[in-house]
PDB file of N, CA and C in Angstrom:
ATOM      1  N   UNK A   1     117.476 134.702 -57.541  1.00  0.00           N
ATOM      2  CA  UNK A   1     118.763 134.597 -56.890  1.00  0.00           C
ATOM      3  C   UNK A   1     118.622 134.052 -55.479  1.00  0.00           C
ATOM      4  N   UNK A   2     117.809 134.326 -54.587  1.00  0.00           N
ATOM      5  CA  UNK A   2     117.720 133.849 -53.050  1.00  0.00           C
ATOM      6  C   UNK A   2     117.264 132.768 -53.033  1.00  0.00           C
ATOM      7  N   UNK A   3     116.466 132.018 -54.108  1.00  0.00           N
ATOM      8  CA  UNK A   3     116.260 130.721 -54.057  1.00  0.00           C
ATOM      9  C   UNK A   3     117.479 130.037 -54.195  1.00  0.00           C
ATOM     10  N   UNK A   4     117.874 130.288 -55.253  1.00  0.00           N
ATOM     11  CA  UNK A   4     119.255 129.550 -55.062  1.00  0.00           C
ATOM     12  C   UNK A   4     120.308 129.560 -53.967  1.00  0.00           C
ATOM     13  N   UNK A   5     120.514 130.820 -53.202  1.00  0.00           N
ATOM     14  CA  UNK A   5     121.264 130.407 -52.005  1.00  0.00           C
ATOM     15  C   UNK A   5     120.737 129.771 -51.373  1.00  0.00           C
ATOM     16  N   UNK A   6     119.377 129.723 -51.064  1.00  0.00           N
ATOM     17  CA  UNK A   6     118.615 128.703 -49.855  1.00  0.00           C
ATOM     18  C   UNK A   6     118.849 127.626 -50.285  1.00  0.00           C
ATOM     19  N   UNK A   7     118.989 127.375 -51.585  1.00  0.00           N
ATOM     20  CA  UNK A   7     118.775 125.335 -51.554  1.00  0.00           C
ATOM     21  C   UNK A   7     120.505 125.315 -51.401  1.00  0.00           C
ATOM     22  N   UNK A   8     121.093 125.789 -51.561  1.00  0.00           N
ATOM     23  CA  UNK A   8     122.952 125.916 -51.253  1.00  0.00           C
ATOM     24  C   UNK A   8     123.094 125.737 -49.464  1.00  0.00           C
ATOM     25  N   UNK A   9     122.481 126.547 -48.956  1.00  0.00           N
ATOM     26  CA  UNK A   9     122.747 126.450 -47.111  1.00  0.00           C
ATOM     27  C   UNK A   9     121.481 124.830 -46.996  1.00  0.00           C
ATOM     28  N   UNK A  10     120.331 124.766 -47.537  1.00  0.00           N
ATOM     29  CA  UNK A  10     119.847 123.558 -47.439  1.00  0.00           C
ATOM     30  C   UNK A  10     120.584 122.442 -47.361  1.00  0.00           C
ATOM     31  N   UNK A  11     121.462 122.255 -48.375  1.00  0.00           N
ATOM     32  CA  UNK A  11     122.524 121.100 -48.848  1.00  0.00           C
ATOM     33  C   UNK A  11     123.180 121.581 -47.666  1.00  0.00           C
ATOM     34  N   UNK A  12     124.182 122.225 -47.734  1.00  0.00           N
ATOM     35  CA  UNK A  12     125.312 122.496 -46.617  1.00  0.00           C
ATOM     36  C   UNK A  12     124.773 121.555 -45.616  1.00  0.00           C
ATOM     37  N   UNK A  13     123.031 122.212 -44.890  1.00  0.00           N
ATOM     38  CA  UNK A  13     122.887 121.814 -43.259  1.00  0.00           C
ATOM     39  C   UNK A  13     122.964 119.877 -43.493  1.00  0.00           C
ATOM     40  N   UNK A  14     122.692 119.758 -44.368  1.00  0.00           N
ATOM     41  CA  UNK A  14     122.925 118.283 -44.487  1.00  0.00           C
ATOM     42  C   UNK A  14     124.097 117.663 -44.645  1.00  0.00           C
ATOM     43  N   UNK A  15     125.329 118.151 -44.938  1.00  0.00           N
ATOM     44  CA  UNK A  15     125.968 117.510 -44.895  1.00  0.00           C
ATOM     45  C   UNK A  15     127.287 118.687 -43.951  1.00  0.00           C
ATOM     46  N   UNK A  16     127.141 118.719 -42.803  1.00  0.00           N
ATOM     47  CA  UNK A  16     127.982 118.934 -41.162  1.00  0.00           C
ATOM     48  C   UNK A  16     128.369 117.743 -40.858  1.00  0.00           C
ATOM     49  N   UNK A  17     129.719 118.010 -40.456  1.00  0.00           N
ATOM     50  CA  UNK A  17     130.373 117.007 -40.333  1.00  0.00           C
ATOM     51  C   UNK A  17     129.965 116.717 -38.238  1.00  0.00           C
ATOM     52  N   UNK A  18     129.457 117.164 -37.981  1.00  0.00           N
ATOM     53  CA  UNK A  18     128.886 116.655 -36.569  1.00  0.00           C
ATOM     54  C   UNK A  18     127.537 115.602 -36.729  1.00  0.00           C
ATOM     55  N   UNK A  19     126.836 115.657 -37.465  1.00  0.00           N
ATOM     56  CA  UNK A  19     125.953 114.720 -37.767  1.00  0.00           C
ATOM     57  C   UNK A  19     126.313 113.346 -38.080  1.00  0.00           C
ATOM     58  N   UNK A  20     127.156 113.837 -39.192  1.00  0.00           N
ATOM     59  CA  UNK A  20     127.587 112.534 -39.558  1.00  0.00           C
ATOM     60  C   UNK A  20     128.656 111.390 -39.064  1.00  0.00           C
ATOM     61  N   UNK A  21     129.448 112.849 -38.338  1.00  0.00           N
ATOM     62  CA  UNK A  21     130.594 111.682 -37.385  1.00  0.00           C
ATOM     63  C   UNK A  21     129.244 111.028 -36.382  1.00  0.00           C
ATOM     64  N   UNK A  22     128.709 111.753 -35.474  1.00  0.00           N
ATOM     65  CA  UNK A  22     127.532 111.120 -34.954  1.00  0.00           C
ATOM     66  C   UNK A  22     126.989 109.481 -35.291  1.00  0.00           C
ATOM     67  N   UNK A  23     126.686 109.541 -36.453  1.00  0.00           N
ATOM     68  CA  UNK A  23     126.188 108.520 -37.163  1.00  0.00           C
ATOM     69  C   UNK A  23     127.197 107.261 -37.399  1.00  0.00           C
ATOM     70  N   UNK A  24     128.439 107.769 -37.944  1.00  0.00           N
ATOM     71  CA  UNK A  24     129.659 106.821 -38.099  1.00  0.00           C
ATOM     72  C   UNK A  24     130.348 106.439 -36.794  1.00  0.00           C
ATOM     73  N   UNK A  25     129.855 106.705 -35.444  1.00  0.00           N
ATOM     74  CA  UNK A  25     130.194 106.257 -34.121  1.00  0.00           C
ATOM     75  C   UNK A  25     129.226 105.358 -34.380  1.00  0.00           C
ATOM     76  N   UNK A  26     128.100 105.447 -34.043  1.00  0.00           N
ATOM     77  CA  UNK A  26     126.789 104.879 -33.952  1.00  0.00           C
ATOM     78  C   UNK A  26     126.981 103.346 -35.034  1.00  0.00           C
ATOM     79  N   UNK A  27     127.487 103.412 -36.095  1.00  0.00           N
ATOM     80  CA  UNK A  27     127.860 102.344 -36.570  1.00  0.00           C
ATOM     81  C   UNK A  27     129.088 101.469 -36.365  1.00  0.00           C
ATOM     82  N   UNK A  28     129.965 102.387 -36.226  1.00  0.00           N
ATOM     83  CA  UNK A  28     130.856 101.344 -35.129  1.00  0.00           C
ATOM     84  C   UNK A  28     130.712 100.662 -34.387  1.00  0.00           C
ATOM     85  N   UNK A  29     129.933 101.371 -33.227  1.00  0.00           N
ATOM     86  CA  UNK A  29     129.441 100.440 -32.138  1.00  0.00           C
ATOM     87  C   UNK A  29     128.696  99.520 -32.542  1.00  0.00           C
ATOM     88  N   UNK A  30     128.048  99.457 -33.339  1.00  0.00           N
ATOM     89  CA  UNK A  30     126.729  98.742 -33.624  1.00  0.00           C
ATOM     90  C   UNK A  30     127.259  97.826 -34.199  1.00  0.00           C
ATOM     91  N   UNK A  31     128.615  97.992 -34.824  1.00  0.00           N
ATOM     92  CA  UNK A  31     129.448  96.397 -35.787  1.00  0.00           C
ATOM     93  C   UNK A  31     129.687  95.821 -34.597  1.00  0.00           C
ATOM     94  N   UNK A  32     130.949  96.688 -33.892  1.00  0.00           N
ATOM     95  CA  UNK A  32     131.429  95.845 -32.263  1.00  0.00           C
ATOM     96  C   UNK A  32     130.294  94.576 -31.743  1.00  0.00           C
ATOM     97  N   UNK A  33     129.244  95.644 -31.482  1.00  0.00           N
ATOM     98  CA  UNK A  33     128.181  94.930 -30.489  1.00  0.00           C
ATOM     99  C   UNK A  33     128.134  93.591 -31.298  1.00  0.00           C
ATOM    100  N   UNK A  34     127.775  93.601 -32.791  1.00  0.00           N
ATOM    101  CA  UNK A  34     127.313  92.603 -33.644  1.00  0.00           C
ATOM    102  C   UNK A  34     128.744  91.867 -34.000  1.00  0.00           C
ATOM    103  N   UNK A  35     129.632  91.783 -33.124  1.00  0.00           N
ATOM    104  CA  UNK A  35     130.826  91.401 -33.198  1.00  0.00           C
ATOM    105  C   UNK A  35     131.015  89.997 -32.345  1.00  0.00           C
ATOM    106  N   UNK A  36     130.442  90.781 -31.122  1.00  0.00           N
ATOM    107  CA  UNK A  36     130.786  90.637 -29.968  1.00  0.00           C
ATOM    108  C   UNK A  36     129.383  89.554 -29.655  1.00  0.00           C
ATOM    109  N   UNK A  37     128.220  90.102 -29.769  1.00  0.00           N
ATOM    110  CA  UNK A  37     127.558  89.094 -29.576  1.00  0.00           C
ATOM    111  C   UNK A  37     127.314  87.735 -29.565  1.00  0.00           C
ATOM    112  N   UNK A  38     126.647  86.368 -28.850  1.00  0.00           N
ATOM    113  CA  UNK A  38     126.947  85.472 -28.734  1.00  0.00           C
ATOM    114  C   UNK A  38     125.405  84.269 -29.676  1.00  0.00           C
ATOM    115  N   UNK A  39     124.697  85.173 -30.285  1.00  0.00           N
ATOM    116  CA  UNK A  39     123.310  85.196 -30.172  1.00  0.00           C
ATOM    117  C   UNK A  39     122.971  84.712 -31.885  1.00  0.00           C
ATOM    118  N   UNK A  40     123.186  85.471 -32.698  1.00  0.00           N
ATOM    119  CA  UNK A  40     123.094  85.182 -33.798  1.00  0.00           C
ATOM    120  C   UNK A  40     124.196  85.068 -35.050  1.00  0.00           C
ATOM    121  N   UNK A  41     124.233  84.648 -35.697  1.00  0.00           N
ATOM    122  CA  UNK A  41     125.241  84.159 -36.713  1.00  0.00           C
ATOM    123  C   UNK A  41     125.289  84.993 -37.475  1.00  0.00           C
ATOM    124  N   UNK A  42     123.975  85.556 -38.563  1.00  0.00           N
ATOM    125  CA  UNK A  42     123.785  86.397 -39.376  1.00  0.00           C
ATOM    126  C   UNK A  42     124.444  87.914 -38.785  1.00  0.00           C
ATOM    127  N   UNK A  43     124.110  88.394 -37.515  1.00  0.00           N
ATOM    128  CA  UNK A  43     124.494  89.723 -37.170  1.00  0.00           C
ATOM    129  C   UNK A  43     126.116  89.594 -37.153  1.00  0.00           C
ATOM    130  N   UNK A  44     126.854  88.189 -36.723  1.00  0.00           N
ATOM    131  CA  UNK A  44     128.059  88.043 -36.612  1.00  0.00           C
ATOM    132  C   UNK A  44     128.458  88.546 -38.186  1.00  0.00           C
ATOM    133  N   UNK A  45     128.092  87.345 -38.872  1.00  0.00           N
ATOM    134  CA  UNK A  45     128.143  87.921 -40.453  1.00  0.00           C
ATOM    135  C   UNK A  45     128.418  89.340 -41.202  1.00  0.00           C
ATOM    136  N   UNK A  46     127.355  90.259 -40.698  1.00  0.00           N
ATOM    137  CA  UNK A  46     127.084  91.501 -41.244  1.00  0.00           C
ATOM    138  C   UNK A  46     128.062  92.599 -40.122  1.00  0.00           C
ATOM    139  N   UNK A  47     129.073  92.013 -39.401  1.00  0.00           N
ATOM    140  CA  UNK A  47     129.570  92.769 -38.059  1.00  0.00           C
ATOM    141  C   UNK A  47     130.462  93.707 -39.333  1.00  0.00           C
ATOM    142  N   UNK A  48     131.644  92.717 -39.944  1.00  0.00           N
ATOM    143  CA  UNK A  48     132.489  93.378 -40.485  1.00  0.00           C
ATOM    144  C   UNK A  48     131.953  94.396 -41.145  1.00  0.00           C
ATOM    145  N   UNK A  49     130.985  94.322 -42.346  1.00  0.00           N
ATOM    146  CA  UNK A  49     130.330  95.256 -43.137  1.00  0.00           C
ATOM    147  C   UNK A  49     129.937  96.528 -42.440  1.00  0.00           C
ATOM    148  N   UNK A  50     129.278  96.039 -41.438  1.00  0.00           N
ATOM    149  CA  UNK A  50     128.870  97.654 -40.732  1.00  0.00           C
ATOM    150  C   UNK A  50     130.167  98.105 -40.185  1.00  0.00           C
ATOM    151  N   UNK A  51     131.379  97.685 -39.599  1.00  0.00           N
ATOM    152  CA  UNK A  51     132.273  98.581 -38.911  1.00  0.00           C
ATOM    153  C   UNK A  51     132.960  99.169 -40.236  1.00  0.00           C
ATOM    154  N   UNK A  52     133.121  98.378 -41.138  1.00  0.00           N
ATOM    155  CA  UNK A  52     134.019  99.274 -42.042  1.00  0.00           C
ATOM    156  C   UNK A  52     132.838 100.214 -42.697  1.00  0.00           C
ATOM    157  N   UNK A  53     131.744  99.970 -42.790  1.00  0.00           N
ATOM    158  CA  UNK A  53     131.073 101.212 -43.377  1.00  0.00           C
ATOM    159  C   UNK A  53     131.104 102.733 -42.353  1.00  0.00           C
ATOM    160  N   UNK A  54     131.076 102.115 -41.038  1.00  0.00           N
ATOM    161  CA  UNK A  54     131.136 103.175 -39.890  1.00  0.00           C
ATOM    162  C   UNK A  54     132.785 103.846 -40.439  1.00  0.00           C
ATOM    163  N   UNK A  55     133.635 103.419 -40.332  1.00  0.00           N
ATOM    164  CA  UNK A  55     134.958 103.736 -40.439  1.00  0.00           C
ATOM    165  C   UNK A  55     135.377 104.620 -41.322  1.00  0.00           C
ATOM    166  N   UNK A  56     134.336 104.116 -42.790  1.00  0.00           N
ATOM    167  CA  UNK A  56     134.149 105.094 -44.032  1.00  0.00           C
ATOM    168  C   UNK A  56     133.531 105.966 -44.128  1.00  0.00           C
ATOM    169  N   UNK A  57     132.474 106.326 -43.198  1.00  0.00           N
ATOM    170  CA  UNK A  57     131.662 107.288 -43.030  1.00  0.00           C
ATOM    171  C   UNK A  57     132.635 108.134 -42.196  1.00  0.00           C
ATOM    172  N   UNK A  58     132.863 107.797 -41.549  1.00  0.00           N
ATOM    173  CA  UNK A  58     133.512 108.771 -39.714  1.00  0.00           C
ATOM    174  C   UNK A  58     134.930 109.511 -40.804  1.00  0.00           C
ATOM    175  N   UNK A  59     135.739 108.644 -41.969  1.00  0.00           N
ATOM    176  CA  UNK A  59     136.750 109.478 -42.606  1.00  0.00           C
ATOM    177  C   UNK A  59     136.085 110.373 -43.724  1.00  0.00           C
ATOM    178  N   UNK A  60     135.256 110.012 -44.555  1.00  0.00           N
ATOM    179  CA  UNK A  60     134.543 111.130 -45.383  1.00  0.00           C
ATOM    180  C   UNK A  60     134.034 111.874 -44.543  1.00  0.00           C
ATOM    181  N   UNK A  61     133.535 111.483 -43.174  1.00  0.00           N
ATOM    182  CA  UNK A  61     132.693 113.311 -42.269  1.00  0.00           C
ATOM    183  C   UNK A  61     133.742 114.040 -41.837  1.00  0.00           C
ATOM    184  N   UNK A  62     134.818 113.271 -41.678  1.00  0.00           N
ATOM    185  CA  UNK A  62     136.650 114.862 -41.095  1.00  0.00           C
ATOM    186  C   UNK A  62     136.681 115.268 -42.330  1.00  0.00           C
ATOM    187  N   UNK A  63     136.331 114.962 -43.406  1.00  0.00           N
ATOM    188  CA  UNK A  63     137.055 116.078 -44.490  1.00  0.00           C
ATOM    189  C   UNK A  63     136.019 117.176 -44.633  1.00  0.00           C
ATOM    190  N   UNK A  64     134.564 116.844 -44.031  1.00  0.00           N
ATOM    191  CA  UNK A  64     133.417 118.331 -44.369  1.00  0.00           C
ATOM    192  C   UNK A  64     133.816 119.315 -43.158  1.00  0.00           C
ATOM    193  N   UNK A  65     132.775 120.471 -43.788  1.00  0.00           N
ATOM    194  CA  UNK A  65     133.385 121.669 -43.213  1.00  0.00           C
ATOM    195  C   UNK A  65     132.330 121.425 -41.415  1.00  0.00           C
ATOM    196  N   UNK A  66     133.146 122.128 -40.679  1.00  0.00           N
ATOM    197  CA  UNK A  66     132.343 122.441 -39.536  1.00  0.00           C
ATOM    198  C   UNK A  66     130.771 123.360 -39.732  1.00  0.00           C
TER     199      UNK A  66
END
């Protein structure tokens, strides 16, 4: 029986929604920057992909628990 709650709070600590909003800022910015930059084409390219993945991450991490 206590094994099984441990791998239950295991999972949980992985998925807090402070980590992951964390992470889905971190990709936002990181589209912007690759937005915004003047430097390479390819990062221009891949800008959109990363902000909307940031965007999708940052709304699936408000629905986990604190």
């Amino acid at each position: 029986m206590r094994a099984g709650s441990e791998s239950r709070s295991r999972r949980g600590a992985y998925l807090r929604r402070a980590p992951l909003e964390r992470g889905a800022i971190v990709l936002i910015a990181a589209g912007v920057f690759m937005l915004m930059q003047p430097f390479s084409l390819t990062l221009y390219g891949w800008s959109f992909v990363t902000t909307l993945a940031g965007i999708v991450l940052f709304t699936a991490a408000s629905k986990l628990p604190e």
